[in-house]
N, C-alpha and C. Protein backbone atom coordinates (compact mmCIF):
# COMPACT_ATOMS: atom_id res chain seq x y z
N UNK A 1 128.63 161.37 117.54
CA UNK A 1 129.43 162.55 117.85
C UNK A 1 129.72 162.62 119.34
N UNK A 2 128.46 162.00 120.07
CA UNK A 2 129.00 162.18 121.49
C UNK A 2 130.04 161.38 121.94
N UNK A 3 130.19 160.08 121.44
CA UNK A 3 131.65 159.69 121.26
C UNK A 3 132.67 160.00 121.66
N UNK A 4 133.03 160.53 120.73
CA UNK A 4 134.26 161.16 120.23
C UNK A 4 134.47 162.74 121.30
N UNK A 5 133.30 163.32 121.80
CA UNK A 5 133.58 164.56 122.84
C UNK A 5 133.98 163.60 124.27
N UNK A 6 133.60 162.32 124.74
CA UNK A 6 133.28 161.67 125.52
C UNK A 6 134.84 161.03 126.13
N UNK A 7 135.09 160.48 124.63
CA UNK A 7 136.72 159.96 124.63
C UNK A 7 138.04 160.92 124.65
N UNK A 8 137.16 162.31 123.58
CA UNK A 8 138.19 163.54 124.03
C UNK A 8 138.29 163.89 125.76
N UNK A 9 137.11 164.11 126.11
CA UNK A 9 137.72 164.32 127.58
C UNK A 9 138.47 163.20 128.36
N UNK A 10 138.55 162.43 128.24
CA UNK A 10 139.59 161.04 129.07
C UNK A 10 140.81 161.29 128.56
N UNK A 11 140.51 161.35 127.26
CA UNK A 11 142.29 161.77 126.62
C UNK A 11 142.65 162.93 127.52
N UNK A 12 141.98 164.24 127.30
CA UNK A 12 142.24 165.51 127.87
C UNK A 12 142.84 165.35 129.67
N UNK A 13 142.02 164.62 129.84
CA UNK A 13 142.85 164.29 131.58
C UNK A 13 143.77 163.26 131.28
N UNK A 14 143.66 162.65 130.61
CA UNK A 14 145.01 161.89 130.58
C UNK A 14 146.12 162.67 130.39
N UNK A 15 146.07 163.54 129.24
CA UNK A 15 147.52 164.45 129.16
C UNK A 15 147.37 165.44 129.99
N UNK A 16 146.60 165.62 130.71
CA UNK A 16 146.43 166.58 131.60
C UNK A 16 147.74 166.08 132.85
N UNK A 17 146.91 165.18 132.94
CA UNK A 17 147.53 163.94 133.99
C UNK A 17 149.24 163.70 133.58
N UNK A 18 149.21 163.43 132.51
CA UNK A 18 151.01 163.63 132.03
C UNK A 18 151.53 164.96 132.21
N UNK A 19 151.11 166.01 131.83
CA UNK A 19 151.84 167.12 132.14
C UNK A 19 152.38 167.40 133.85
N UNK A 20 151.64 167.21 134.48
CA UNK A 20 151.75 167.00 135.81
C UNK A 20 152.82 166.56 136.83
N UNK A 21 152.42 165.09 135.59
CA UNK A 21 153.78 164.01 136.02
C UNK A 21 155.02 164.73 135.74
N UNK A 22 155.12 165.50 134.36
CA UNK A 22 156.70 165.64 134.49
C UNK A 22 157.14 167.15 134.51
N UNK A 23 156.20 168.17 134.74
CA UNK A 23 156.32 169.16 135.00
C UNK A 23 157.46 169.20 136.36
N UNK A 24 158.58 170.18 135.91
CA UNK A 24 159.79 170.41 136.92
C UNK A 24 159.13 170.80 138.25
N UNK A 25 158.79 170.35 139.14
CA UNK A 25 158.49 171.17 140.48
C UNK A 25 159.27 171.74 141.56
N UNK A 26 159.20 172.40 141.97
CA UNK A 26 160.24 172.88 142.94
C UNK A 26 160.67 172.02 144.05
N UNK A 27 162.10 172.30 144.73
CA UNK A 27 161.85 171.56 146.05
C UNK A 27 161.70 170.40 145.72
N UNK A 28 160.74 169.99 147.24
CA UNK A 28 160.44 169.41 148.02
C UNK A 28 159.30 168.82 147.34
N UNK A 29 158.88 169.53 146.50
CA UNK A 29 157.42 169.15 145.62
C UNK A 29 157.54 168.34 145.04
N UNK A 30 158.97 167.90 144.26
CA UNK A 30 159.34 166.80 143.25
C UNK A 30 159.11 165.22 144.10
N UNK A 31 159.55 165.43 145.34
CA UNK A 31 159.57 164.05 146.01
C UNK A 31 157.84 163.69 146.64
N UNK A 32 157.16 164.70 146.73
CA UNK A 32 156.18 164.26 146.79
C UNK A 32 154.76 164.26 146.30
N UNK A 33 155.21 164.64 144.96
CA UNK A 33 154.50 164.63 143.75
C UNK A 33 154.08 163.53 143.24
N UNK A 34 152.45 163.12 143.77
CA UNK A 34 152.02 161.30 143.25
C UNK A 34 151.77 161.37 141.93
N UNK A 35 151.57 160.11 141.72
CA UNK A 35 151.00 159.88 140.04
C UNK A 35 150.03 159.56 139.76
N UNK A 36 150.18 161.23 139.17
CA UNK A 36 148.84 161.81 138.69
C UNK A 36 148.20 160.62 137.84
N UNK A 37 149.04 160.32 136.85
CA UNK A 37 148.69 159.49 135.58
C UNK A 37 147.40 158.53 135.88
N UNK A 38 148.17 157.40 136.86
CA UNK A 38 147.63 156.44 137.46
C UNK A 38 146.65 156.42 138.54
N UNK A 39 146.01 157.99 139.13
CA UNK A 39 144.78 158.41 139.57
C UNK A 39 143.58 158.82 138.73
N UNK A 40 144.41 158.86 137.80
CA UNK A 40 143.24 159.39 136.80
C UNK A 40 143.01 158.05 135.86
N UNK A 41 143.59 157.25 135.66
CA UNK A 41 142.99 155.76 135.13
C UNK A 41 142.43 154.97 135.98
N UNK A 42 142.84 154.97 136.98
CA UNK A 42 142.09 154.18 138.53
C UNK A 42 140.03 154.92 138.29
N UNK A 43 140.37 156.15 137.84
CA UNK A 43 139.16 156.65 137.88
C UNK A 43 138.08 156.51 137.13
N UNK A 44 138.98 156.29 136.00
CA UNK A 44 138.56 156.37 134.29
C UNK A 44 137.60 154.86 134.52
N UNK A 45 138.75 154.08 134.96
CA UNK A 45 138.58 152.19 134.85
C UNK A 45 137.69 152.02 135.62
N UNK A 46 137.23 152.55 136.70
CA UNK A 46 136.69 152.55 137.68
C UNK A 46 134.66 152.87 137.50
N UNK A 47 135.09 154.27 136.53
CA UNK A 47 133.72 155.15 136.51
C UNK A 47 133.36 154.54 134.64
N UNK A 48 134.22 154.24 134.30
CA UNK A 48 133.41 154.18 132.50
C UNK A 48 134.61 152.61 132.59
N UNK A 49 134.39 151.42 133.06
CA UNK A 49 135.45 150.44 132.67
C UNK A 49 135.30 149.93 131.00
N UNK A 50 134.64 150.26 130.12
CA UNK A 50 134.01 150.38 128.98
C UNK A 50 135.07 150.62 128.49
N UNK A 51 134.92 152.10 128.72
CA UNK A 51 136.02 153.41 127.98
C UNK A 51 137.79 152.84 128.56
N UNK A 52 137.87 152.39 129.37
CA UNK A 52 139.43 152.16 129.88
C UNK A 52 139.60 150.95 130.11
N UNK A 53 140.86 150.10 129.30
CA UNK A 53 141.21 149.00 129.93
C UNK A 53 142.49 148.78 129.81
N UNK A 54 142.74 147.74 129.72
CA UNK A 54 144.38 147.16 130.11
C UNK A 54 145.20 147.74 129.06
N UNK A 55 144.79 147.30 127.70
CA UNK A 55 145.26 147.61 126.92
C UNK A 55 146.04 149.25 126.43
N UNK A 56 144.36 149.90 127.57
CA UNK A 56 144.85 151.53 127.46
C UNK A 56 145.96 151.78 128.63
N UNK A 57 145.93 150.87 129.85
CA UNK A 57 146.77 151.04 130.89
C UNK A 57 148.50 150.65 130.04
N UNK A 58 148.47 149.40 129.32
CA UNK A 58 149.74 149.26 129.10
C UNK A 58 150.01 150.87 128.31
N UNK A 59 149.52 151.06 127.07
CA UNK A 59 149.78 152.55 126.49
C UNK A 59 150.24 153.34 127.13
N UNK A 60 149.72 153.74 128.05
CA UNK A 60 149.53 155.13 128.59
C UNK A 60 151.19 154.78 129.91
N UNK A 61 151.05 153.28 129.73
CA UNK A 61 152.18 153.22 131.09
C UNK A 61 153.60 153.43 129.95
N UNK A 62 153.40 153.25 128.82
CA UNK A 62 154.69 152.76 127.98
C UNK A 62 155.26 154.21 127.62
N UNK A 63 153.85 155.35 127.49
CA UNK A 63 154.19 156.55 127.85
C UNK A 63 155.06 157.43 128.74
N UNK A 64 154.52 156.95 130.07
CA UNK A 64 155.22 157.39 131.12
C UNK A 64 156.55 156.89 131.35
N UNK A 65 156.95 155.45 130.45
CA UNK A 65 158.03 155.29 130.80
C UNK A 65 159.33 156.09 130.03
N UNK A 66 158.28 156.35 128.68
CA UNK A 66 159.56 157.27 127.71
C UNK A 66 159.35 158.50 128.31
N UNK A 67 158.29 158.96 128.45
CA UNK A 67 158.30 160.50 129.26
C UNK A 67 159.09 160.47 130.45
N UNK A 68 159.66 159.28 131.61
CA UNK A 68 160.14 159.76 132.67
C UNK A 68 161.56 159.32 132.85
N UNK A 69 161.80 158.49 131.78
CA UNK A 69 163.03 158.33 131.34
C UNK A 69 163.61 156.45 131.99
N UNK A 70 162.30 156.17 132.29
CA UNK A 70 162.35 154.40 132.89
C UNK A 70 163.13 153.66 131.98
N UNK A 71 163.27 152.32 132.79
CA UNK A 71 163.01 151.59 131.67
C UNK A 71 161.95 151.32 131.30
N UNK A 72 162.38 150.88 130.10
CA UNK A 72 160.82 150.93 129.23
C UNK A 72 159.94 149.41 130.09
N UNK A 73 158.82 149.65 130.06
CA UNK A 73 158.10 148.54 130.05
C UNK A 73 158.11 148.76 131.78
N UNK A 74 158.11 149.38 132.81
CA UNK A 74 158.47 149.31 134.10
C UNK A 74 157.03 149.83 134.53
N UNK A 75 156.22 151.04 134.16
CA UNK A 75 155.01 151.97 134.28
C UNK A 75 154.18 151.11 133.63
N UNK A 76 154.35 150.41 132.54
CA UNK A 76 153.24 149.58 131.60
C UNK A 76 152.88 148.68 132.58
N UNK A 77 154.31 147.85 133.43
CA UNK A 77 153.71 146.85 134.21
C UNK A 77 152.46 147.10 135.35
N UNK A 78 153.26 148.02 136.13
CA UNK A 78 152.66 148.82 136.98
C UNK A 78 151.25 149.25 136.49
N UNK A 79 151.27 150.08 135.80
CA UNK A 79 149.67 150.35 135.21
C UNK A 79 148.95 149.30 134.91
N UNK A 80 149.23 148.38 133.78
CA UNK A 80 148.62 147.26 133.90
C UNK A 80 147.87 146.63 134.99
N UNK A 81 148.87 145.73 135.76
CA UNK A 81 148.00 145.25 137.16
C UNK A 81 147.23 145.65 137.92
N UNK A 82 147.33 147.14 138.03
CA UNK A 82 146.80 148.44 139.01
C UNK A 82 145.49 148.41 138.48
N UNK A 83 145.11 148.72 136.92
CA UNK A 83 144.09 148.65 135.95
C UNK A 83 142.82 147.35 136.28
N UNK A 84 144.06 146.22 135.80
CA UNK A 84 143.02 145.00 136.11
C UNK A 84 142.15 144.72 137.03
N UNK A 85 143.07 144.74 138.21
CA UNK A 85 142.37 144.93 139.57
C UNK A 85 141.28 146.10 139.68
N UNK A 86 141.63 146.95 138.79
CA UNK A 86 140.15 147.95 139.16
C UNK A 86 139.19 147.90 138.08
N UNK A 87 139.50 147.41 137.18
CA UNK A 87 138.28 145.93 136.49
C UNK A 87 137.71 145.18 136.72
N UNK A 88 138.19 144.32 137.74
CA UNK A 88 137.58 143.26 138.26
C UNK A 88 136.83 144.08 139.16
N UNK A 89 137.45 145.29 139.94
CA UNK A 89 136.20 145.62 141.44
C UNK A 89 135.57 146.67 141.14
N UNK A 90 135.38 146.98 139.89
CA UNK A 90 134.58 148.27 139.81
C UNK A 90 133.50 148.85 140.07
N UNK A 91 132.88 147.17 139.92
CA UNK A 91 131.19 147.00 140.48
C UNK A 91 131.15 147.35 142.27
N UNK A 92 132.10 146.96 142.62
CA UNK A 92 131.93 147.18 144.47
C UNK A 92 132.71 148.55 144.75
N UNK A 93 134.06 149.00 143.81
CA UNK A 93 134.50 150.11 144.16
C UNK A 93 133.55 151.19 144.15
N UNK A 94 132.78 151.20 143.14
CA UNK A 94 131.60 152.57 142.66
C UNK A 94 131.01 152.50 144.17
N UNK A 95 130.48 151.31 144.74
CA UNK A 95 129.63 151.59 146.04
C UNK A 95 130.31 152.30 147.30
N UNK A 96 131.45 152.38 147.24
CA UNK A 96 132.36 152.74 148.79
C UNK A 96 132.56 154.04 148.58
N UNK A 97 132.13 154.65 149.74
CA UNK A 97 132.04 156.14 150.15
C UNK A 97 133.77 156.49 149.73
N UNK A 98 133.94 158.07 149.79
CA UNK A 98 135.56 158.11 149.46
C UNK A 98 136.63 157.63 150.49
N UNK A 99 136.14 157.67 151.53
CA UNK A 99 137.31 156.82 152.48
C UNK A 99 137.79 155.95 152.19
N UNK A 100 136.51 155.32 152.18
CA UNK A 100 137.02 153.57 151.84
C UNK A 100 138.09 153.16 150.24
N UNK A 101 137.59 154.09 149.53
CA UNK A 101 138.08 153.93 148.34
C UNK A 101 139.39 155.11 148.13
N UNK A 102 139.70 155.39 149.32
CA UNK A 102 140.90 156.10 149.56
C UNK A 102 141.90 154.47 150.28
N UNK A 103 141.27 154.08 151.09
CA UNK A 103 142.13 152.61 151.40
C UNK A 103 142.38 151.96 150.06
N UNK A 104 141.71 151.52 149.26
CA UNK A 104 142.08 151.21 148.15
C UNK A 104 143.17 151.60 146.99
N UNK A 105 142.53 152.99 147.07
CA UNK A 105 143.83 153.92 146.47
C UNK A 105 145.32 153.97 146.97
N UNK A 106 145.33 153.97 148.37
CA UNK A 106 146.83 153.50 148.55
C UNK A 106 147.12 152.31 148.64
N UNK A 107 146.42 151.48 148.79
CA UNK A 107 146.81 149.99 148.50
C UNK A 107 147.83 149.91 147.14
N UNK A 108 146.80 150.41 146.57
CA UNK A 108 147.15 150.72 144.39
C UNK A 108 148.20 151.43 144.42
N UNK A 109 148.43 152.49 144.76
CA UNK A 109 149.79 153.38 144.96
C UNK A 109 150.86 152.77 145.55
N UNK A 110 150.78 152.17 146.91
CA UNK A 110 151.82 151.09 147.71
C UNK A 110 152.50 150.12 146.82
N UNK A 111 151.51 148.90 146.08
CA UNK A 111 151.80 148.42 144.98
C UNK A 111 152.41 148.95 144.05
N UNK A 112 151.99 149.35 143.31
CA UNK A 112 152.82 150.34 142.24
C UNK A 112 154.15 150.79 143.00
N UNK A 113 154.56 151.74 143.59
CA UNK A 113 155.82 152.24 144.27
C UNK A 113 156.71 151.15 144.80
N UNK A 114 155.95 149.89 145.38
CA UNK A 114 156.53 148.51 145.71
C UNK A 114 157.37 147.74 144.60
N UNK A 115 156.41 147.66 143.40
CA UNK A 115 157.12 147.36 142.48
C UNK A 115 157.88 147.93 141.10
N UNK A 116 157.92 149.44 141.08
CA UNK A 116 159.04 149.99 140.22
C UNK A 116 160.10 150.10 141.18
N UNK A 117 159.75 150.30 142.40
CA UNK A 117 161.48 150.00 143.68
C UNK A 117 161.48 148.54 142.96
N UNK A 118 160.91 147.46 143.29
CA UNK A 118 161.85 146.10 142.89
C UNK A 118 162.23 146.09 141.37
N UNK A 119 161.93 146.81 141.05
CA UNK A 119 162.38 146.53 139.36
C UNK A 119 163.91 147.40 139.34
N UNK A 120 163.13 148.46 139.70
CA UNK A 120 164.79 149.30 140.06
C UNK A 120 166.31 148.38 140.51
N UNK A 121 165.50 147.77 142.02
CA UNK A 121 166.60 147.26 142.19
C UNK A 121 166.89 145.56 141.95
N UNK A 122 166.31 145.05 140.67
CA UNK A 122 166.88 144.61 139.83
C UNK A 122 168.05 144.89 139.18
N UNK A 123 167.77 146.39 138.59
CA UNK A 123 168.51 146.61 137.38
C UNK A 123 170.00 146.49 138.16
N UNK A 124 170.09 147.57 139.45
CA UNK A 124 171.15 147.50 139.75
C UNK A 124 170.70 147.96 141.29
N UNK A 125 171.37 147.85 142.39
CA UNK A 125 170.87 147.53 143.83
C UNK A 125 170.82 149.66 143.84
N UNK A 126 169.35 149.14 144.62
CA UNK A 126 169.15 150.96 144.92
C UNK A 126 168.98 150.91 146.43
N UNK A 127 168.91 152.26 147.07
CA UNK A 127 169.05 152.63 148.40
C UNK A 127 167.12 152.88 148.59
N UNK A 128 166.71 152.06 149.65
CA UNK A 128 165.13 152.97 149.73
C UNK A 128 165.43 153.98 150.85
N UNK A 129 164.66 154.71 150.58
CA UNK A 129 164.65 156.25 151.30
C UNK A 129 163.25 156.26 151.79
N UNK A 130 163.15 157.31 152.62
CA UNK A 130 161.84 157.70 153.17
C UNK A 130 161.14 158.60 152.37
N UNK A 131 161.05 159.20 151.90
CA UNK A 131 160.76 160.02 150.91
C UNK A 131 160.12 159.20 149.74
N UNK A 132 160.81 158.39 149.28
CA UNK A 132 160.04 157.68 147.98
C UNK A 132 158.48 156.81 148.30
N UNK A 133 158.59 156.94 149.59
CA UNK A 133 156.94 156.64 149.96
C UNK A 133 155.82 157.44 149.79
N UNK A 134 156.42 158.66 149.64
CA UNK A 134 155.45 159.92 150.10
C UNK A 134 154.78 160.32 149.42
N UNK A 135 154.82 159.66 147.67
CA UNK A 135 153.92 159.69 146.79
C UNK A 135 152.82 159.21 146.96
N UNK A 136 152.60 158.29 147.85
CA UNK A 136 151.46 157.21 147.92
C UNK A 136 150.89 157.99 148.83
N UNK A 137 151.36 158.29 150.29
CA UNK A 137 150.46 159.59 151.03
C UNK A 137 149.87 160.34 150.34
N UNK A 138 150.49 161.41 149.41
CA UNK A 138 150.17 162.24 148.91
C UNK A 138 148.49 162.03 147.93
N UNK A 139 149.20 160.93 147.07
CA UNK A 139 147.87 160.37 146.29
C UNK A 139 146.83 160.09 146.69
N UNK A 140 147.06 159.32 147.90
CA UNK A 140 146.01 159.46 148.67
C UNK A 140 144.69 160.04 148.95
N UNK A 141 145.91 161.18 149.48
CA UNK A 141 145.49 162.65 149.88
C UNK A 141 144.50 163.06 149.32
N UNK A 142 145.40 162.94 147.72
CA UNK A 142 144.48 163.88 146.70
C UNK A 142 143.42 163.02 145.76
N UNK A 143 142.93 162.03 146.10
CA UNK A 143 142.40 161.09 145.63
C UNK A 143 140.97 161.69 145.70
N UNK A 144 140.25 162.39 146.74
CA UNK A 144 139.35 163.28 146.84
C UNK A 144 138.85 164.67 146.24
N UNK A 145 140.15 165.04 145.86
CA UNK A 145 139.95 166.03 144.85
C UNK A 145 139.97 165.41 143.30
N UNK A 146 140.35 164.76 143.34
CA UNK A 146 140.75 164.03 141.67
C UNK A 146 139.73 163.84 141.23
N UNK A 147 138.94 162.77 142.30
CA UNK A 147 137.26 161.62 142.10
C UNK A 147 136.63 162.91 142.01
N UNK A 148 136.40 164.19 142.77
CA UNK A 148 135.41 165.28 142.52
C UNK A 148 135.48 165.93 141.40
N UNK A 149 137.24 166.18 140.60
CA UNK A 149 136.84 166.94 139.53
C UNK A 149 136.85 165.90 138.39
N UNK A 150 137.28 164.99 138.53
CA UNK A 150 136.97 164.01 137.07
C UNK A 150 135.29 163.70 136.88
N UNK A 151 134.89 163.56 138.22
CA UNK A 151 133.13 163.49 138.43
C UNK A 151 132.50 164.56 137.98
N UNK A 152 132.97 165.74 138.09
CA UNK A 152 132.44 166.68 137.26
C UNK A 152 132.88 166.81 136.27
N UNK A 153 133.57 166.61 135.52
CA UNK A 153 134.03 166.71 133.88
C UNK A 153 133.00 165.61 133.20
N UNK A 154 132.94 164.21 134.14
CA UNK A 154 132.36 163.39 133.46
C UNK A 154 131.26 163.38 133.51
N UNK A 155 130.26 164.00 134.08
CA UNK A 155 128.65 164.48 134.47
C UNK A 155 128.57 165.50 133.81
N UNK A 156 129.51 166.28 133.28
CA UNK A 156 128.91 167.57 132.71
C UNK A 156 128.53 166.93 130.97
N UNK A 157 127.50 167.25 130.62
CA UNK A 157 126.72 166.72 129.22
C UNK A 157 126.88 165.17 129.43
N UNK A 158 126.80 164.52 130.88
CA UNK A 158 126.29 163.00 130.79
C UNK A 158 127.02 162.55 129.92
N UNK A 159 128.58 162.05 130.17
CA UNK A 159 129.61 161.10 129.88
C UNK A 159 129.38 159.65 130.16
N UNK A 160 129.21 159.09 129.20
CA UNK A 160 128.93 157.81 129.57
C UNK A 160 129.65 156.82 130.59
């Protein structure tokens, strides 16, 4: 039974984490509104790599791409690689104080934003702006609040 409460809460921030993403924001908020989605699997993969893997990264990216209106398969990629890589370092990520694993986090965000711009401008040539960076600041940012409340959701009744 603990299971199943264990996997409900990952789901629960996961759509938590989607609502987020496509909730209308006002302004100025829309352009620098990071993804959520992909902070909260960085975390998941990171703290239970058990409970989260590629397989859940492609899902959850194939999601975001019908939820944000991508092309399809563009967020799967992105999630994917982002995922792996925090598979392979999970054992050394867990040890780094939050700074350090705030460098990491925008590394992961940079990447990601690096490559749905090149996919973009695949499809058809796009303009980069200053602004479309500012997600990755932002995530950053909030990468400290994220790791504190997912750490407490996942400590409360000892989440595996």
């Amino acid at each position: 039974m603990n299971n199943y409460t264990n996997s409900g809460r990952i789901i629960l921030t996961i759509i938590i984490a989607m609502c987020f993403r496509i909730v209308p924001w006002p302004g100025f908020l829309t352009s620098i509104n990071p993804d959520w989605v992909l902070l909260v699997l960085i975390y998941w993969a990171i703290a239970v790599p058990e409970r989260i893997g590629i397989f859940h990264a492609w899902t959850i990216g194939l999601l975001i791409d019908v939820l944000t209106g991508r092309v399809f398969g563009q967020y799967a990629l992105a999630y994917t690689l982002v995922i792996y890589v925090c598979l392979l370092l999970h054992k050394r990520l867990r040890q780094f104080p939050l700074p350090q694993q705030g460098f990491f986090i925008f590394f992961c965000l940079l990447f990601t934003q690096m490559l749905l711009f090149w996919l973009q401008n695949i499809q058809h040539s796009a303009q980069l702006h200053a602004y479309f960076w500012l997600p990755v600041v932002t995530g950053t940012l909030c990468w400290p609040v994220i790791y504190t409340a997912l750490r407490r959701v996942r400590l409360s009744r000892r989440t595996k």
